[in-house]
C-alpha atoms as a PDB file:
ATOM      1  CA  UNK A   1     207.548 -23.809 141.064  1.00  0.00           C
ATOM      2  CA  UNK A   2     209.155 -21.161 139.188  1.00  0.00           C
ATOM      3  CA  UNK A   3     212.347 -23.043 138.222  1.00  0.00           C
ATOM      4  CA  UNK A   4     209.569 -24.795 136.177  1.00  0.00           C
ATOM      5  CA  UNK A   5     207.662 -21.667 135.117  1.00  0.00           C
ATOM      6  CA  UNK A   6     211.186 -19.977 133.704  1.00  0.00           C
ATOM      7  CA  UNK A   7     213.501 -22.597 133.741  1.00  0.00           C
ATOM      8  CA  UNK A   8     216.651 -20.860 132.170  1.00  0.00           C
ATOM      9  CA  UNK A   9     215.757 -17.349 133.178  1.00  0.00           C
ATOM     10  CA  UNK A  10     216.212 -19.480 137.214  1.00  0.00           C
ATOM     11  CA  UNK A  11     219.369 -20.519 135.456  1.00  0.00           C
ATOM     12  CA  UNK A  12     220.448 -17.295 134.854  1.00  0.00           C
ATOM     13  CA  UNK A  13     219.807 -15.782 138.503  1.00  0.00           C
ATOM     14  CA  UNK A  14     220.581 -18.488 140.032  1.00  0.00           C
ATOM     15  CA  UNK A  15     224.107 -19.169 138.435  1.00  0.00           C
ATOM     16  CA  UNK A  16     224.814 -15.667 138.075  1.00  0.00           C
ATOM     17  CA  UNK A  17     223.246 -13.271 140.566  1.00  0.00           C
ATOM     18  CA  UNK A  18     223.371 -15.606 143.902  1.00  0.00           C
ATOM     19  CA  UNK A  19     224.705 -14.742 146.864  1.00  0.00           C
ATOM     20  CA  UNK A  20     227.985 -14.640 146.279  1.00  0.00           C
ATOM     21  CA  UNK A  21     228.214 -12.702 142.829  1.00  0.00           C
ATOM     22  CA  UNK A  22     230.461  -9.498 144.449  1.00  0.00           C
ATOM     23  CA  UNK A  23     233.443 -12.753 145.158  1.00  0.00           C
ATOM     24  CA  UNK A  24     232.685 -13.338 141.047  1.00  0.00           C
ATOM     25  CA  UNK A  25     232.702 -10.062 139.628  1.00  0.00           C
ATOM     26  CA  UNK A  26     232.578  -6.244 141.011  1.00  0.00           C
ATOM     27  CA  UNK A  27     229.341  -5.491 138.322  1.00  0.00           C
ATOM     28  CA  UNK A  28     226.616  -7.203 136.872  1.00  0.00           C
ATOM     29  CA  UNK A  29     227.780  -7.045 132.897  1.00  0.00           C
ATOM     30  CA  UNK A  30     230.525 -10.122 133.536  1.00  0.00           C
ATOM     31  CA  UNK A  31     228.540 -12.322 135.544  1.00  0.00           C
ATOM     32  CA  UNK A  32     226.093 -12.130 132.400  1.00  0.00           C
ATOM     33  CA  UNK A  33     228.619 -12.597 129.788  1.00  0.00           C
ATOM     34  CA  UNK A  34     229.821 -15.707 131.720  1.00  0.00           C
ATOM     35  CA  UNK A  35     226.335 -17.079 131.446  1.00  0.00           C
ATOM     36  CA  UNK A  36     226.136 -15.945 127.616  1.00  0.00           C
ATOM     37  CA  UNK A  37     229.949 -18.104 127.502  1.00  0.00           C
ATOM     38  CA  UNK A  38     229.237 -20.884 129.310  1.00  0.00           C
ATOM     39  CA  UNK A  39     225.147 -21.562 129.604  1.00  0.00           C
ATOM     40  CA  UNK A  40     224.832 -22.668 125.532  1.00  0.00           C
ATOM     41  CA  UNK A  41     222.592 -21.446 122.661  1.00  0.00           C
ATOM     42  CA  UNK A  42     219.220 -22.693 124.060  1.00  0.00           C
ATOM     43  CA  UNK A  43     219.457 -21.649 127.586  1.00  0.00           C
ATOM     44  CA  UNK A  44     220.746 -18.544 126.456  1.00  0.00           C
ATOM     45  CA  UNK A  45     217.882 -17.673 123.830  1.00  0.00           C
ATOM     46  CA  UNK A  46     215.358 -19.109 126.259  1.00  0.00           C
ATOM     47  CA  UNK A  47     216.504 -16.983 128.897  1.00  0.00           C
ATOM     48  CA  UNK A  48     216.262 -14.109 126.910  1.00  0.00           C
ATOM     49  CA  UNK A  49     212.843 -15.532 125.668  1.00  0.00           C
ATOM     50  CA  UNK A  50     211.796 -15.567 129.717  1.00  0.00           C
ATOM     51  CA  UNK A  51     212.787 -12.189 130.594  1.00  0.00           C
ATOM     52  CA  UNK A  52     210.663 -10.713 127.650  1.00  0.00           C
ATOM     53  CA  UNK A  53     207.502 -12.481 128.841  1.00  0.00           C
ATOM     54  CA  UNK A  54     208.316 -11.467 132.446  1.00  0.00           C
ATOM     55  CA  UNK A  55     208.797  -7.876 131.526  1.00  0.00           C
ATOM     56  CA  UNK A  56     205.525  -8.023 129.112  1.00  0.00           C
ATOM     57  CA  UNK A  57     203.506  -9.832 131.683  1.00  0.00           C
ATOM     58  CA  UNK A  58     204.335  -8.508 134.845  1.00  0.00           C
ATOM     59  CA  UNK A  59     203.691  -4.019 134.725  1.00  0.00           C
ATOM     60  CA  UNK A  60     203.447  -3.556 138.371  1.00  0.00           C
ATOM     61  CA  UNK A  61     207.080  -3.192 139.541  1.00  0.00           C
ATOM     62  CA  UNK A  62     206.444  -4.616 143.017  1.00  0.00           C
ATOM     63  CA  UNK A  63     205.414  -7.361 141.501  1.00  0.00           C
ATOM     64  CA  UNK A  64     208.299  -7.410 139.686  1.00  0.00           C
ATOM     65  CA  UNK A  65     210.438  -7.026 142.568  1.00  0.00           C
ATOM     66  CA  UNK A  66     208.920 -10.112 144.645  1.00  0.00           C
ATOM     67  CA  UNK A  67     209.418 -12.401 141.508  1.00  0.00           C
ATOM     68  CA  UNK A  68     212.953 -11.660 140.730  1.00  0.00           C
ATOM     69  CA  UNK A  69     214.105 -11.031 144.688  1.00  0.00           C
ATOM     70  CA  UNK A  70     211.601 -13.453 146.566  1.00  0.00           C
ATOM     71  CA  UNK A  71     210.530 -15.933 143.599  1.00  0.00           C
ATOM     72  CA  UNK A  72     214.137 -15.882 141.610  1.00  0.00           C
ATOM     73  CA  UNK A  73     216.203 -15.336 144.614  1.00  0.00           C
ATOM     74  CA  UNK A  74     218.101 -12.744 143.044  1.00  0.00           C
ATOM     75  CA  UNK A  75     220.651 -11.623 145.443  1.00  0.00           C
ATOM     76  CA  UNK A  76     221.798  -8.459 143.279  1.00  0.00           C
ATOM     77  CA  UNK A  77     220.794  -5.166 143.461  1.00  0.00           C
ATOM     78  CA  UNK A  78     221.038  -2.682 140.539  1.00  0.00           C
ATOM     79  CA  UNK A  79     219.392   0.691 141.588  1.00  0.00           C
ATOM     80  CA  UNK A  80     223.028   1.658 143.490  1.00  0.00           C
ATOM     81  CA  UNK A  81     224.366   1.749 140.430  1.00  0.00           C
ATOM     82  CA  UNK A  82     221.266   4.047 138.883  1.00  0.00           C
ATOM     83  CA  UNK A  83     219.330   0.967 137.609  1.00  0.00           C
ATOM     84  CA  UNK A  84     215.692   0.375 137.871  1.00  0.00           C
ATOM     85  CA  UNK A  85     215.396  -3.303 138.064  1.00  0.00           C
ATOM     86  CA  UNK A  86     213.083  -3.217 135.034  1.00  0.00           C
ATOM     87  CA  UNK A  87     215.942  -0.842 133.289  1.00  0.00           C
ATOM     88  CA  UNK A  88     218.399  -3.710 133.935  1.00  0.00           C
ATOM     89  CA  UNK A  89     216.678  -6.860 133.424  1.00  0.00           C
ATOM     90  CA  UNK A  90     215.816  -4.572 130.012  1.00  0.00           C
ATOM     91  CA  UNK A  91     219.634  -4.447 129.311  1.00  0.00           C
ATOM     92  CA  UNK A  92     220.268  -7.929 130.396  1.00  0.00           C
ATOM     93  CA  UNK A  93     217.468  -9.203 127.523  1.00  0.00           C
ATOM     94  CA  UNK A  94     219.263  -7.413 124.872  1.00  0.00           C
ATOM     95  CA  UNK A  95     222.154  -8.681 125.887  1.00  0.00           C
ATOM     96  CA  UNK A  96     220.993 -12.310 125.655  1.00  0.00           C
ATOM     97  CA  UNK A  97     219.139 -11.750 122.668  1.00  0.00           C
ATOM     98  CA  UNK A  98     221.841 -10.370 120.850  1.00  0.00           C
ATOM     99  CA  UNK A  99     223.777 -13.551 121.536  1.00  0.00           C
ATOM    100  CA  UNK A 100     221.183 -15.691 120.780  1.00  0.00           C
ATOM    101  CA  UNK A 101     221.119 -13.820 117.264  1.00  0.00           C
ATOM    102  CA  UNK A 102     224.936 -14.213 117.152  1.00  0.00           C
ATOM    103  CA  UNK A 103     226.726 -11.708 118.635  1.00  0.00           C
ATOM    104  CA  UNK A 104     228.534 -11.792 121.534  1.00  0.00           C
ATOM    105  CA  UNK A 105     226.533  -9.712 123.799  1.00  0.00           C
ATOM    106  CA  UNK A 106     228.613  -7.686 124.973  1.00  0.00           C
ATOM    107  CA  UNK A 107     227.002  -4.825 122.917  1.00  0.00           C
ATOM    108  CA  UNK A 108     222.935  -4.781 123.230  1.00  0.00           C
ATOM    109  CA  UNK A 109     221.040  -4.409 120.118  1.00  0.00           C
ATOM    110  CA  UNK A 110     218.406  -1.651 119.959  1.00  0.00           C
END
């Protein structure tokens, strides 16, 4: 099952990005530095740890789609707001990383 394949990065999606997000927050940047608040250190840096494999391992952005809309059961959409959903799951990695390494997160690293 994936929750067992990328067990925090299903933590992440799951907790932040569900169906209900829009009643949480009007963007996705809150939702993730909830998660970065309230997840701790390890789920966090493994999250961020997930999101680079899938990125690395998975080129073909259909694919990419059916893993993080069908598999994840991510119920947010970023390309309304001018996001690829590569582009964003980009930003969100930086985001976690850069907590991971001690920042906030609030500002990705480059």
């Amino acid at each position: 099952m994936i929750e067992e394949r990328y067990p925090s990065l299903w933590r992440l999606i799951s907790s932040c990005f569900h169906q209900d997000w829009d009643l949480e927050a009007s963007t996705w940047e809150p939702l993730v530095q909830r998660f970065i608040a309230t997840a701790g250190a390890e789920t966090v840096t493994g999250a961020a740890r997930e999101l680079g494999q899938v990125l690395q391992s998975v080129a073909d952005n259909d694919e990419l789609h059916e893993l993080v809309y069908d598999e994840l059961g991510c119920a947010y959409d970023p390309r309304p707001n001018g996001l690829e959903v590569r582009d964003w799951l980009e930003q969100i990695r930086l985001r976690l990383h850069a907590a991971s390494m001690g920042g906030k997160g609030s500002e990705p690293a480059g």
